[in-house]
N, C-alpha and C. Protein backbone atom coordinates (compact mmCIF):
# COMPACT_ATOMS: atom_id res chain seq x y z
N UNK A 1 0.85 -1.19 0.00
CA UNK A 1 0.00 0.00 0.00
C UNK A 1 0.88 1.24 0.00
N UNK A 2 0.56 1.99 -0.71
CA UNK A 2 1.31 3.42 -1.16
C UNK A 2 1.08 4.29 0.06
N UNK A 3 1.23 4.76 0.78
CA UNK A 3 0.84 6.34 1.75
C UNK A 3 0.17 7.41 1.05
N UNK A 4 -0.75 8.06 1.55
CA UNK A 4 -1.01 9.29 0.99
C UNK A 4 0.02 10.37 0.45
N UNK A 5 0.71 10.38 1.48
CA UNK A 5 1.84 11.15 0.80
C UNK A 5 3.37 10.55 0.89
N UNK A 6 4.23 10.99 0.31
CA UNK A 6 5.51 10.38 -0.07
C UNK A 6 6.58 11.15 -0.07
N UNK A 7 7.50 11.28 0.01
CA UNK A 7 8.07 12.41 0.49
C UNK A 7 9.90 11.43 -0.39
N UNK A 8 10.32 11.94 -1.42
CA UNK A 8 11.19 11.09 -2.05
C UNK A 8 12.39 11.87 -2.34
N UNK A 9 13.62 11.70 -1.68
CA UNK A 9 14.65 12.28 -1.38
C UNK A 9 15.75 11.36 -2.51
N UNK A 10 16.43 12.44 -3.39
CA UNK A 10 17.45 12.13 -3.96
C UNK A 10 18.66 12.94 -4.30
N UNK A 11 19.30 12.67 -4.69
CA UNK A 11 20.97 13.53 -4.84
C UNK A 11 20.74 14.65 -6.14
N UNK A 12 19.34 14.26 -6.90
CA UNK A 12 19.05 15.30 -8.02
C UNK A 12 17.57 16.59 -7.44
N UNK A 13 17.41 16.12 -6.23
CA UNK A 13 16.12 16.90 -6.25
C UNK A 13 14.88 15.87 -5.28
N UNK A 14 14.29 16.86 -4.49
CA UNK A 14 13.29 16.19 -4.29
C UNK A 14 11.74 16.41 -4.34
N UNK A 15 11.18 15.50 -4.51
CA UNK A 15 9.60 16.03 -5.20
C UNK A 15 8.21 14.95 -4.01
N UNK A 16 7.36 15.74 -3.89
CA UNK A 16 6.29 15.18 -3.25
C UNK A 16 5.40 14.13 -3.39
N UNK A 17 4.48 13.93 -3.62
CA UNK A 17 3.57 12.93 -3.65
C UNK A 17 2.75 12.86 -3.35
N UNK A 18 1.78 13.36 -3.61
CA UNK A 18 0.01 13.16 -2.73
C UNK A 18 -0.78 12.11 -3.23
N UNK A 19 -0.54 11.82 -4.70
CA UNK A 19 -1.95 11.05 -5.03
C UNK A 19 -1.21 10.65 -6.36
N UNK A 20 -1.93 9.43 -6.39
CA UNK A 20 -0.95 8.12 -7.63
C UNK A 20 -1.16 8.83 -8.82
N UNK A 21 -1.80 9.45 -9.28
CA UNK A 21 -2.24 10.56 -10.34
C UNK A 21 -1.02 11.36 -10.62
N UNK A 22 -0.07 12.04 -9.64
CA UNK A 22 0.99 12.63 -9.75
C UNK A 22 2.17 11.85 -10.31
N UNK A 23 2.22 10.17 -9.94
CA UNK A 23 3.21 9.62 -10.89
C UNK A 23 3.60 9.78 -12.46
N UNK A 24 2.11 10.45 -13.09
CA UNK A 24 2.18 10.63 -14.56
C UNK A 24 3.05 12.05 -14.98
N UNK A 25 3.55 12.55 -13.96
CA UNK A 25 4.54 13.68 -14.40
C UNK A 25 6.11 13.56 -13.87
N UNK A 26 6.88 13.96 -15.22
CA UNK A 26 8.11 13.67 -15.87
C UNK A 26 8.89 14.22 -14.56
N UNK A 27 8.76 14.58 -13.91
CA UNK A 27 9.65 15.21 -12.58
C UNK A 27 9.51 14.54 -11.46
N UNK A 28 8.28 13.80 -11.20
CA UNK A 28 8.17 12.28 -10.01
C UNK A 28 9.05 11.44 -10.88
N UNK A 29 8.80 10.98 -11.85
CA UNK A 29 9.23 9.27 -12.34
C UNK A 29 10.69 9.62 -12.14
N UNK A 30 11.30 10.94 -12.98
CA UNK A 30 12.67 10.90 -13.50
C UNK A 30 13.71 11.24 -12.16
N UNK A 31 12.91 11.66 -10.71
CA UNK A 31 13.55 12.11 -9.77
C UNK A 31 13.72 10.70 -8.77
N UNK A 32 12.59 9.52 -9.28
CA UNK A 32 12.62 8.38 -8.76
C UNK A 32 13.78 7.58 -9.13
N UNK A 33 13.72 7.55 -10.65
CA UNK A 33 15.01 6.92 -11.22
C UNK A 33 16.58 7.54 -10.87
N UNK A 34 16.17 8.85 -10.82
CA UNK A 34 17.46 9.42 -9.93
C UNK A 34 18.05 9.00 -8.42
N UNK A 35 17.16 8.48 -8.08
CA UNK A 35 17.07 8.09 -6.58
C UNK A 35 18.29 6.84 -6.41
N UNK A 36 18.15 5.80 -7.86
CA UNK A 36 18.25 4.50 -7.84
C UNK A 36 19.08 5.35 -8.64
N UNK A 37 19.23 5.45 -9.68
CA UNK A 37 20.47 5.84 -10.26
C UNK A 37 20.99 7.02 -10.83
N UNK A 38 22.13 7.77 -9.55
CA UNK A 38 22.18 9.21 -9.42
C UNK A 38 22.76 9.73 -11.04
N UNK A 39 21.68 10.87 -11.20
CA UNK A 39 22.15 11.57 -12.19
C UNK A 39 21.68 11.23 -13.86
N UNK A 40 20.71 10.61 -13.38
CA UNK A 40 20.55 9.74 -15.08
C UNK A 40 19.85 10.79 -15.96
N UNK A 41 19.08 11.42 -15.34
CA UNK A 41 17.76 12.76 -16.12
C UNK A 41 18.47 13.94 -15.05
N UNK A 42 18.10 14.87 -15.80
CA UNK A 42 18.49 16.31 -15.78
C UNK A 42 16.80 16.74 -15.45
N UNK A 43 16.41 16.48 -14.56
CA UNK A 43 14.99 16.94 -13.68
C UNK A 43 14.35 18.24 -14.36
N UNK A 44 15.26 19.34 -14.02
CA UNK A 44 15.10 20.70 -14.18
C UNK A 44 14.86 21.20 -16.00
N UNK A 45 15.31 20.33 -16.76
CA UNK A 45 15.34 20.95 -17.92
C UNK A 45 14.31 19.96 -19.27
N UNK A 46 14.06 18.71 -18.58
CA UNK A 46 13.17 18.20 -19.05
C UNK A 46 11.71 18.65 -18.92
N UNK A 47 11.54 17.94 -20.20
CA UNK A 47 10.01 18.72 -20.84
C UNK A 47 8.89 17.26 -20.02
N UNK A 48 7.67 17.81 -19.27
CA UNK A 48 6.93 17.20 -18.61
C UNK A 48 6.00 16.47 -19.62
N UNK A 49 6.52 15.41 -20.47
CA UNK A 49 5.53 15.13 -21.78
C UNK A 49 5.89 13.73 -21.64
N UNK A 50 4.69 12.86 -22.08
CA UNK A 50 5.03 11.33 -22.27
C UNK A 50 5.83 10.48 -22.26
N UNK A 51 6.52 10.72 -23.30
CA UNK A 51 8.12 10.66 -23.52
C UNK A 51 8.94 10.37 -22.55
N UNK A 52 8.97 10.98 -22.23
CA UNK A 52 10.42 11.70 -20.75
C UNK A 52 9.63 10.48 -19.68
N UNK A 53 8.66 10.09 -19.41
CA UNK A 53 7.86 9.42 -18.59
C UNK A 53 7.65 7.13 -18.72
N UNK A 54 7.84 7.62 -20.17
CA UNK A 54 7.84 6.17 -20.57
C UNK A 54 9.72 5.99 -20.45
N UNK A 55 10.42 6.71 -21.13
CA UNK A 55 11.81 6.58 -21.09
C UNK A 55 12.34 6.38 -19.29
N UNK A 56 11.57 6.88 -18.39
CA UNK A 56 12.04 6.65 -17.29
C UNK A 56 11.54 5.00 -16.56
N UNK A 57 10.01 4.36 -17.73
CA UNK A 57 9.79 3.61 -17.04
C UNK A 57 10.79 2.44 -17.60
N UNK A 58 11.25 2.64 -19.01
CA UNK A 58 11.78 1.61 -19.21
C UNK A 58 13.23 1.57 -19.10
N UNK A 59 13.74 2.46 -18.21
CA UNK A 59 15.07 2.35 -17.24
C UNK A 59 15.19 2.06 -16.25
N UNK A 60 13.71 2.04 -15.67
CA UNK A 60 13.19 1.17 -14.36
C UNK A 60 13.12 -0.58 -14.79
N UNK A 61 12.68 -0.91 -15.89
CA UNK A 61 12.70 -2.35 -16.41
C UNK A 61 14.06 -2.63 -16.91
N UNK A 62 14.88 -1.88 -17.62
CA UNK A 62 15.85 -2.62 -17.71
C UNK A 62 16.92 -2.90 -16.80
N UNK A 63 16.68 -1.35 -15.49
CA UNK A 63 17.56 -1.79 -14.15
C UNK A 63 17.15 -3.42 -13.58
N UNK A 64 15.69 -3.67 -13.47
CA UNK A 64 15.42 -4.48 -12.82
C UNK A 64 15.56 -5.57 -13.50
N UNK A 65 15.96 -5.84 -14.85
CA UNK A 65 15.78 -7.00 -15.62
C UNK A 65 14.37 -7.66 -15.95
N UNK A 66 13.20 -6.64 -15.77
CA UNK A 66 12.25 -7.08 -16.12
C UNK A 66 11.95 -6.77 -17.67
N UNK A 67 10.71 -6.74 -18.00
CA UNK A 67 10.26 -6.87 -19.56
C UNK A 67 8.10 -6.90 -19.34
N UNK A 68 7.85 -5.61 -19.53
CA UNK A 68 6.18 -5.06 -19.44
C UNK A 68 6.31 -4.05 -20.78
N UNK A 69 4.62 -4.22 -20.54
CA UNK A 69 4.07 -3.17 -21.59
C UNK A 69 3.65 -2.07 -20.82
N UNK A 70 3.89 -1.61 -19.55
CA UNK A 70 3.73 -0.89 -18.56
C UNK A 70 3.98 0.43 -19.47
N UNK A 71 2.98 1.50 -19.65
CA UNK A 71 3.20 3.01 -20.24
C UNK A 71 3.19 4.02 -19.17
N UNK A 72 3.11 4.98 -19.84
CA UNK A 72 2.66 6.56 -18.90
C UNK A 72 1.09 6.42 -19.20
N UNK A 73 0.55 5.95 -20.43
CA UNK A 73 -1.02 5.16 -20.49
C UNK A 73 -1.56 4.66 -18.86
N UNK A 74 -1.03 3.86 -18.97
CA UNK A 74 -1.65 2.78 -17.52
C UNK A 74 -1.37 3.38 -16.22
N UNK A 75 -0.02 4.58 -16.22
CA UNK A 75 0.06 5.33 -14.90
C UNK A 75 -1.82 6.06 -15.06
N UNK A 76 -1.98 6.45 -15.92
CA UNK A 76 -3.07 7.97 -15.69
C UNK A 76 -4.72 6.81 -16.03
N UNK A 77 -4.79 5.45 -16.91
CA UNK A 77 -5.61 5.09 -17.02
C UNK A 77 -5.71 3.72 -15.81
N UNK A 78 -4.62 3.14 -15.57
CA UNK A 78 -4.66 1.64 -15.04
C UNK A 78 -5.61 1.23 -13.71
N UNK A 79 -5.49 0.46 -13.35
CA UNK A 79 -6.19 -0.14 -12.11
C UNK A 79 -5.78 0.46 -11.30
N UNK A 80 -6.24 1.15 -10.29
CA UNK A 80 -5.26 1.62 -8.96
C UNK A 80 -4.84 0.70 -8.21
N UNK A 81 -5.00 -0.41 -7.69
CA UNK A 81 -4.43 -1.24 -7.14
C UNK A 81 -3.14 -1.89 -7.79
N UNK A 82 -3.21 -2.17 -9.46
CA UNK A 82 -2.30 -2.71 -9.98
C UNK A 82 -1.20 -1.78 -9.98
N UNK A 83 -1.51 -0.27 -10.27
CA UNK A 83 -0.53 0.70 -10.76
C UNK A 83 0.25 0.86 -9.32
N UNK A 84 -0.09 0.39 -8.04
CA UNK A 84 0.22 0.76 -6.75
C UNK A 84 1.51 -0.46 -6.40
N UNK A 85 0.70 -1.47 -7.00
CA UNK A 85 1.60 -2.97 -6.66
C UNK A 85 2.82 -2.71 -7.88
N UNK A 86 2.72 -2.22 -9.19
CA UNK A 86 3.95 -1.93 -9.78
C UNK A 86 4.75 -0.78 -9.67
N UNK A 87 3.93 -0.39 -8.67
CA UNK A 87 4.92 0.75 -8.26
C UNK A 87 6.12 0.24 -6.57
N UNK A 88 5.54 -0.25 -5.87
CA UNK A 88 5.76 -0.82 -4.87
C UNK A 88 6.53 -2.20 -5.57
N UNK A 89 6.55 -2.74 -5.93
CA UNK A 89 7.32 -3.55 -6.38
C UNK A 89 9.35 -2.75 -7.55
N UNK A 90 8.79 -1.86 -7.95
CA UNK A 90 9.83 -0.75 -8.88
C UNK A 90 10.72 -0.33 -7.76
N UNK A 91 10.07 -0.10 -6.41
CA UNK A 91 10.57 0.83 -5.21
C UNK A 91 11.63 -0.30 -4.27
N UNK A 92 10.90 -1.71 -4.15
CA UNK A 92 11.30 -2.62 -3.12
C UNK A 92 12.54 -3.72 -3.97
N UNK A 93 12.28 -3.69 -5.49
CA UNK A 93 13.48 -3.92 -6.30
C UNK A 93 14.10 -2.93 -6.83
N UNK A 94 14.27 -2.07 -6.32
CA UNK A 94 15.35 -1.18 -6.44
C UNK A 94 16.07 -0.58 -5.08
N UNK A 95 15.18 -0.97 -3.95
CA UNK A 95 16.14 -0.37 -2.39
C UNK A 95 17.05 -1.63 -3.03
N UNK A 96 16.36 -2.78 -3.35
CA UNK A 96 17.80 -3.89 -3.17
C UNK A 96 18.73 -4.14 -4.23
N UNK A 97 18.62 -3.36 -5.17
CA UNK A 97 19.58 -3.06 -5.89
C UNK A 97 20.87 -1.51 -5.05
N UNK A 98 20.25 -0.40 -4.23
CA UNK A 98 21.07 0.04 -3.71
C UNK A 98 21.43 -0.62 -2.46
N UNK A 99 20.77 -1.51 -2.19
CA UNK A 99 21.38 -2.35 -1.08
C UNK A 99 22.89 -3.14 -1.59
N UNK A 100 22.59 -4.09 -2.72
CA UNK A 100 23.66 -4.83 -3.45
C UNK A 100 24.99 -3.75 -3.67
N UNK A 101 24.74 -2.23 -4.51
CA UNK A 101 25.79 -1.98 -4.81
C UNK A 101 26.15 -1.23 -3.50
N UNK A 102 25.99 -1.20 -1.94
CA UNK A 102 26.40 -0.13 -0.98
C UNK A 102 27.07 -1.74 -0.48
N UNK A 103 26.55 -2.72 -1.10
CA UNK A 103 27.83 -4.31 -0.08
C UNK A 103 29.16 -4.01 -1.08
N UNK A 104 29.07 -3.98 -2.59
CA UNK A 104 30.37 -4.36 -3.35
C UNK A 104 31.08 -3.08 -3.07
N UNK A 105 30.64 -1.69 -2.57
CA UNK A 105 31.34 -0.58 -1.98
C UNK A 105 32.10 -0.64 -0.80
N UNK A 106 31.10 -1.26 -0.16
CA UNK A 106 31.87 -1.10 1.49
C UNK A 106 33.36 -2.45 0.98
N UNK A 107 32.58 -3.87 0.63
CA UNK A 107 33.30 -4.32 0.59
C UNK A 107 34.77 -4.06 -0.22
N UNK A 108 34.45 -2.92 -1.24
CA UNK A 108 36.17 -2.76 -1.97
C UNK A 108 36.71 -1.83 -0.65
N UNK A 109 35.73 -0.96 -0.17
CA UNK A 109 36.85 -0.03 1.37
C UNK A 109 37.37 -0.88 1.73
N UNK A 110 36.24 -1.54 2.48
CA UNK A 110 36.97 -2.89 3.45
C UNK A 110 38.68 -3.17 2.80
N UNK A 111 38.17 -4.26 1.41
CA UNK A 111 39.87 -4.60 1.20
C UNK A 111 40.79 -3.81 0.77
N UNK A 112 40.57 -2.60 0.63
CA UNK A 112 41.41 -1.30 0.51
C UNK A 112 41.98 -1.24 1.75
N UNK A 113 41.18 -0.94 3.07
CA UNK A 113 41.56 -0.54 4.37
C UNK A 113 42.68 -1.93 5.11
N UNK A 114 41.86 -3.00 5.00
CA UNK A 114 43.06 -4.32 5.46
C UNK A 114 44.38 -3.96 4.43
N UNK A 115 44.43 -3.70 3.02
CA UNK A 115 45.92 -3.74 2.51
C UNK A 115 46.62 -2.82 3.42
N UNK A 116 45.99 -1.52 3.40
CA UNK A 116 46.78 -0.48 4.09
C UNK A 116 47.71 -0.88 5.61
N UNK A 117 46.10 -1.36 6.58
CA UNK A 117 46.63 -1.30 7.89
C UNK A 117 47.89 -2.87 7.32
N UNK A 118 47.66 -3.67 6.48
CA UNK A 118 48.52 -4.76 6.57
C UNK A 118 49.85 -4.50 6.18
N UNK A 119 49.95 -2.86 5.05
CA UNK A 119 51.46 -2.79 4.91
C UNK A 119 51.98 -2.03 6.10
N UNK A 120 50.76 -1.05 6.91
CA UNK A 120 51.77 -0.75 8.52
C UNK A 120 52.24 -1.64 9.33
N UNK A 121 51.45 -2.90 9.03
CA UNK A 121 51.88 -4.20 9.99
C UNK A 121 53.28 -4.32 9.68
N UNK A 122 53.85 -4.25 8.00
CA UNK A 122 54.91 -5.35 7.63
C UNK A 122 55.51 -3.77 8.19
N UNK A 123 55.59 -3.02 8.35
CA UNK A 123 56.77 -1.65 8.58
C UNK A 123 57.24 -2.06 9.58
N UNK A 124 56.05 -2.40 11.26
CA UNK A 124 56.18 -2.46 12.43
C UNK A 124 57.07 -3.75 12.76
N UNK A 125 56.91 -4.84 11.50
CA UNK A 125 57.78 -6.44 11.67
C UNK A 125 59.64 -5.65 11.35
N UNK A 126 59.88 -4.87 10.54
CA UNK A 126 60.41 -4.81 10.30
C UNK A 126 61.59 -3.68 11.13
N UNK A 127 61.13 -3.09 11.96
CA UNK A 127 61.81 -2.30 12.74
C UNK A 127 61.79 -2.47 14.43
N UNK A 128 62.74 -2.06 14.47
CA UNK A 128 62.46 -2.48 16.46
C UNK A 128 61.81 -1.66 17.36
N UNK A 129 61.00 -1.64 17.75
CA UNK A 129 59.60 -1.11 18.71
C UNK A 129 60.11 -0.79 19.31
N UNK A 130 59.49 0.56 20.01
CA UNK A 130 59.45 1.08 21.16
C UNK A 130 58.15 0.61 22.23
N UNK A 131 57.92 1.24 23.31
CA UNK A 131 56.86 0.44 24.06
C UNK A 131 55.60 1.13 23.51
N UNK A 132 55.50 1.92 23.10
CA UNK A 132 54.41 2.38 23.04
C UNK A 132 54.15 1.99 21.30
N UNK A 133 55.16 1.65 20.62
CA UNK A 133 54.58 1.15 19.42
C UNK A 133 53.97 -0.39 19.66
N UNK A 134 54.55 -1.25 20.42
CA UNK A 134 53.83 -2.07 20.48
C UNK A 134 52.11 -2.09 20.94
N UNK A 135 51.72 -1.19 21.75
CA UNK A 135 50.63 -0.96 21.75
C UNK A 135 49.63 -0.43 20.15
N UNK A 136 50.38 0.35 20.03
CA UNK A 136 50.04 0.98 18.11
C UNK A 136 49.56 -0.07 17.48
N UNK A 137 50.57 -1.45 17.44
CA UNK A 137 51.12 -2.74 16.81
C UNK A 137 49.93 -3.40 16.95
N UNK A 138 49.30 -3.51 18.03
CA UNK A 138 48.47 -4.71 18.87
C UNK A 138 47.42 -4.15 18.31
N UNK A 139 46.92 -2.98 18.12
CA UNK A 139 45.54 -2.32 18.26
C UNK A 139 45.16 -1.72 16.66
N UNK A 140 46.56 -1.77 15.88
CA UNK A 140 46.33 -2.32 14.72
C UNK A 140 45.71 -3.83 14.20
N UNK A 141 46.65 -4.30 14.75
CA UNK A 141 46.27 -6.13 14.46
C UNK A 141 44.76 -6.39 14.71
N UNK A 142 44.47 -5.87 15.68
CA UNK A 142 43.16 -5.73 16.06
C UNK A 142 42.18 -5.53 15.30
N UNK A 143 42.30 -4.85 14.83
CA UNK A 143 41.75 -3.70 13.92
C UNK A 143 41.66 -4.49 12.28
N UNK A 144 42.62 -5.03 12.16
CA UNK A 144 42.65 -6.18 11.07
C UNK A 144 42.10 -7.00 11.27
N UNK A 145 42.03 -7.90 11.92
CA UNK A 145 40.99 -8.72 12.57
C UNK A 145 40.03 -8.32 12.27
N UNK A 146 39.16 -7.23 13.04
CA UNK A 146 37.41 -7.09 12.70
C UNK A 146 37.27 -6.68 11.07
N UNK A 147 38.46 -5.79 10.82
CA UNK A 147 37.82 -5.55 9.18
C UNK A 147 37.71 -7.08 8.04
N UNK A 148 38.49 -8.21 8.94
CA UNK A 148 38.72 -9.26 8.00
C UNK A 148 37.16 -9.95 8.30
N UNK A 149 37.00 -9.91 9.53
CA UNK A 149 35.45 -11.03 9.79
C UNK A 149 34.60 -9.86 9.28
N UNK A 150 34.77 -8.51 9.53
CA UNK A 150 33.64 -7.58 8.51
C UNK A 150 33.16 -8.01 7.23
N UNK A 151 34.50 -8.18 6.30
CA UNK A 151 34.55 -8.65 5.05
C UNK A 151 33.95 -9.94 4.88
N UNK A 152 34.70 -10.71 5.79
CA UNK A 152 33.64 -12.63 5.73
C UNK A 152 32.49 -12.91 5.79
N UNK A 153 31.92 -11.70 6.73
CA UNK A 153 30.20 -11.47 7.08
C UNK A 153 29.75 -11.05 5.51
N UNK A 154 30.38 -9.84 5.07
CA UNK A 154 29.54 -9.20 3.36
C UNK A 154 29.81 -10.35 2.63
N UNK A 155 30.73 -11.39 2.32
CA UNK A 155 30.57 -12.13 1.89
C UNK A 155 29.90 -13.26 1.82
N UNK A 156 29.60 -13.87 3.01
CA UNK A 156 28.88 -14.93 3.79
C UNK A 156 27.55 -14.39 3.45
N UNK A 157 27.06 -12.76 3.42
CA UNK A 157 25.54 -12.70 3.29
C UNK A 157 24.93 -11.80 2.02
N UNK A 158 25.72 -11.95 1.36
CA UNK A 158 25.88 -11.29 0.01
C UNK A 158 26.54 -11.94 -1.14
N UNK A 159 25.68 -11.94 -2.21
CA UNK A 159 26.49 -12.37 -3.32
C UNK A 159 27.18 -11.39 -4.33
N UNK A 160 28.35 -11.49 -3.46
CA UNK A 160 28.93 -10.41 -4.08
C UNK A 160 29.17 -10.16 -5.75
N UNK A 161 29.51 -11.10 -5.90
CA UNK A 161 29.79 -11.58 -7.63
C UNK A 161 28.47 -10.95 -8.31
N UNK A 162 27.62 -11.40 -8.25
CA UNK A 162 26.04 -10.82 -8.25
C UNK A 162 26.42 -9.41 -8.59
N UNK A 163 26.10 -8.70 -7.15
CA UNK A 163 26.15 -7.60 -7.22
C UNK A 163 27.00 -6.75 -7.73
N UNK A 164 28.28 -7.49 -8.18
CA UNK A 164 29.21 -6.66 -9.31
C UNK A 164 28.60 -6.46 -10.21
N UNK A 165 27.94 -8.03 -10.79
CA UNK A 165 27.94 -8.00 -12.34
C UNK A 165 26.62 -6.63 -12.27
N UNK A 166 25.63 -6.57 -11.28
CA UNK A 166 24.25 -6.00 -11.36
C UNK A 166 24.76 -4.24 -11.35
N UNK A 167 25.70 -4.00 -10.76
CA UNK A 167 26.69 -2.59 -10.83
C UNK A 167 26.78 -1.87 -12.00
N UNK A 168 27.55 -2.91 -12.83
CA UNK A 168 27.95 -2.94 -13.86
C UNK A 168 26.74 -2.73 -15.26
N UNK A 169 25.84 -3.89 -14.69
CA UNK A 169 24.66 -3.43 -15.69
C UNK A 169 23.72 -2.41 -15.46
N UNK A 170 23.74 -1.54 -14.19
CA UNK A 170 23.02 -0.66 -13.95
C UNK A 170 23.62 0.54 -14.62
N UNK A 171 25.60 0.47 -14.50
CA UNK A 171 26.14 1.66 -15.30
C UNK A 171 25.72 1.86 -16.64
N UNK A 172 25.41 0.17 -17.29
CA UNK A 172 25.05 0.30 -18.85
C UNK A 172 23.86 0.98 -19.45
N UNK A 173 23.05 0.56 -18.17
CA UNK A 173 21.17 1.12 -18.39
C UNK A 173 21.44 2.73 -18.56
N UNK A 174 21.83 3.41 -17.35
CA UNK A 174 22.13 4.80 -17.52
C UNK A 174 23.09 5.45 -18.71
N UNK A 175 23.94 4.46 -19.03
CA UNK A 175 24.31 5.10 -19.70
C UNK A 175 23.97 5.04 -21.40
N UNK A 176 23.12 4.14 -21.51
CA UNK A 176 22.26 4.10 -22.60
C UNK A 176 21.27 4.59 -22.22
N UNK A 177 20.37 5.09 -21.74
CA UNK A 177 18.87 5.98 -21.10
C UNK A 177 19.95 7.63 -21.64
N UNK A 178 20.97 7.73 -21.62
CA UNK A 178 21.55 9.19 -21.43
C UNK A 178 21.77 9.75 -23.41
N UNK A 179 22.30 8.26 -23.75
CA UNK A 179 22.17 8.48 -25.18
C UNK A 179 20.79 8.74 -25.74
N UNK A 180 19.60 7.87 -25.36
CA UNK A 180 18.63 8.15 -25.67
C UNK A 180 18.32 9.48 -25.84
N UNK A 181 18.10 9.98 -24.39
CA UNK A 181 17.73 11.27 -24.21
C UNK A 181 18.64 12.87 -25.09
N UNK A 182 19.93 12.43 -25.43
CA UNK A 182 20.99 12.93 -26.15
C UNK A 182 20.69 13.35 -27.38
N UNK A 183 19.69 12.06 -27.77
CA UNK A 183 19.43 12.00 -29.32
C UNK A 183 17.94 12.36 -29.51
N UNK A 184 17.00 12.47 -28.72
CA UNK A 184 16.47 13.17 -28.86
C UNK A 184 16.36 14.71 -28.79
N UNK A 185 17.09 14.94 -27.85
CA UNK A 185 17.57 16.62 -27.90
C UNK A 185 18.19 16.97 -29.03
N UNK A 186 18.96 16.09 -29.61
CA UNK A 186 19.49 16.56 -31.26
C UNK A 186 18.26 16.47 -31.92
N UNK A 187 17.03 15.79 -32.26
CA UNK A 187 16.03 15.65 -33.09
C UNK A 187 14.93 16.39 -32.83
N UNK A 188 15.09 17.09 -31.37
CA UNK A 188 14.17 17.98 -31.18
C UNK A 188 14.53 19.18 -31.39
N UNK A 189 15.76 19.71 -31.28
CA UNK A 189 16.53 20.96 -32.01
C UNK A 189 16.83 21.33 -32.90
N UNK A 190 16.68 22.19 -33.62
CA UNK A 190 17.29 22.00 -35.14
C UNK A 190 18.56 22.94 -34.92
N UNK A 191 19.70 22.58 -35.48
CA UNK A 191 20.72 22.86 -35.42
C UNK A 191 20.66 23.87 -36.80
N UNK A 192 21.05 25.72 -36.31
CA UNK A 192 21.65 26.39 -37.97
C UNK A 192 22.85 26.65 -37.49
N UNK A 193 23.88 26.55 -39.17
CA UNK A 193 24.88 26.75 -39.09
C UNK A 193 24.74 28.35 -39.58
N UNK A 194 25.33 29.49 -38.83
CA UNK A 194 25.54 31.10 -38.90
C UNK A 194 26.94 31.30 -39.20
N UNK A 195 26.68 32.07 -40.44
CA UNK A 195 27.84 32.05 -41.37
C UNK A 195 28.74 33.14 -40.52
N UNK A 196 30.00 33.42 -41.00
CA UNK A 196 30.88 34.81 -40.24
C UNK A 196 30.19 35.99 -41.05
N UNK A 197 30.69 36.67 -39.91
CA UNK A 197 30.40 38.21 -40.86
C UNK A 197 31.47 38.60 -41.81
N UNK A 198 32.55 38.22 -41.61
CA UNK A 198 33.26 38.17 -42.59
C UNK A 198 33.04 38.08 -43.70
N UNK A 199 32.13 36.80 -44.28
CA UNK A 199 31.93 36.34 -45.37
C UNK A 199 31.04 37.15 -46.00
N UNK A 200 30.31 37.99 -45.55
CA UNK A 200 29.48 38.82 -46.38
C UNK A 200 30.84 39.99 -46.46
N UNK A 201 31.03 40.86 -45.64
CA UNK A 201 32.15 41.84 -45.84
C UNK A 201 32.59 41.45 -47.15
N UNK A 202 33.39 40.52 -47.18
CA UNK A 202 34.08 40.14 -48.42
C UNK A 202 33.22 40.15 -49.54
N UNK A 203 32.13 39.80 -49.43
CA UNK A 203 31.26 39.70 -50.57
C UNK A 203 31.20 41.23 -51.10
């Protein structure tokens, strides 16, 4: 079940929600898809028309690996219950898509952070301690330790491999949704070429 109101926070902008009726405009959908994948639509300069609305839904299907005839049609005509459950379903497969890529993140810190503290380890093997470095020494080691069972846990409850490859295909979606939109701005513009002034002078 949807809430009356919605309140949807992203890194491009954020926009309200009162009533499922409002999903049919180009500044909810494209600020949603921003949510899930920062930066894909330019919010502010897009035109609030069909278009811009279906292009956001089917960057929502190809993030998710699904495949519908789902339009900006069925947002403004559909079942309300159905349009609620594919919306709620768009929302709950996509927290877990930013769930997946915030594990293959932490997890590259993670083995970033063990190389580091592990080449202060080999410095500390290699020179003769004072007393208070051995404390340094110990509370490092330490410290290696939890980041290593940190790492065993994201692994143990995450498929990480997964969530690479799903990273990776989310960069592709956006970055084909960006050509799209690219090429329509060339086909919606007409480009003139303005000669120099020169060229008349001379004339």
């Amino acid at each position: 079940m949807i809430p009356n109101t919605i309140n949807e926070e992203a890194s491009d902008g954020a926009v309200e929600v009162k009533r499922i009726e409002d999903l049919v405009h180009c500044s909810v959908m494209c600020t949603l898809v921003n949510y899930f994948l920062p930066q894909t639509f330019a919010v502010d300069v897009m035109l609030d028309d069909r278009w811009a609305v279906n292009v956001a839904l089917k960057t929502f299907e190809a993030l998710l690996f699904i495949t519908t005839s789902f339009s900006c049609d069925d947002l403004l005509q559909g079942d309300l219950p159905a349009v609620c459950a594919y919306v709620c379903f768009i929302c709950m497969a996509g927290f877990k898509y930013k769930q997946s890529k915030s594990a293959v993140n932490y997890a590259k810190q993670l083995s970033f952070r063990i190389e580091v503290a592990q080449s202060q380890l080999n410095i500390f093997s290699s020179e003769i301690l004072e007393v208070s470095q051995f404390a340094e020494k110990n509370a490092l080691q330490q410290k290696v330790i939890e980041m290593r069972n940190e790492l065993e846990w994201l692994i143990k409850s995450y498929d990480l491999e997964c969530s690479q490859k799903w990273v990776k295909h989310a960069w592709k979606v956006q970055r084909k949704t960006k050509d799209i939109i690219q090429q329509k701005i060339k086909h919606r513009f007409e480009i003139v070429v303005v000669p120099r002034l020169s060229n008349y002078i001379e004339q």
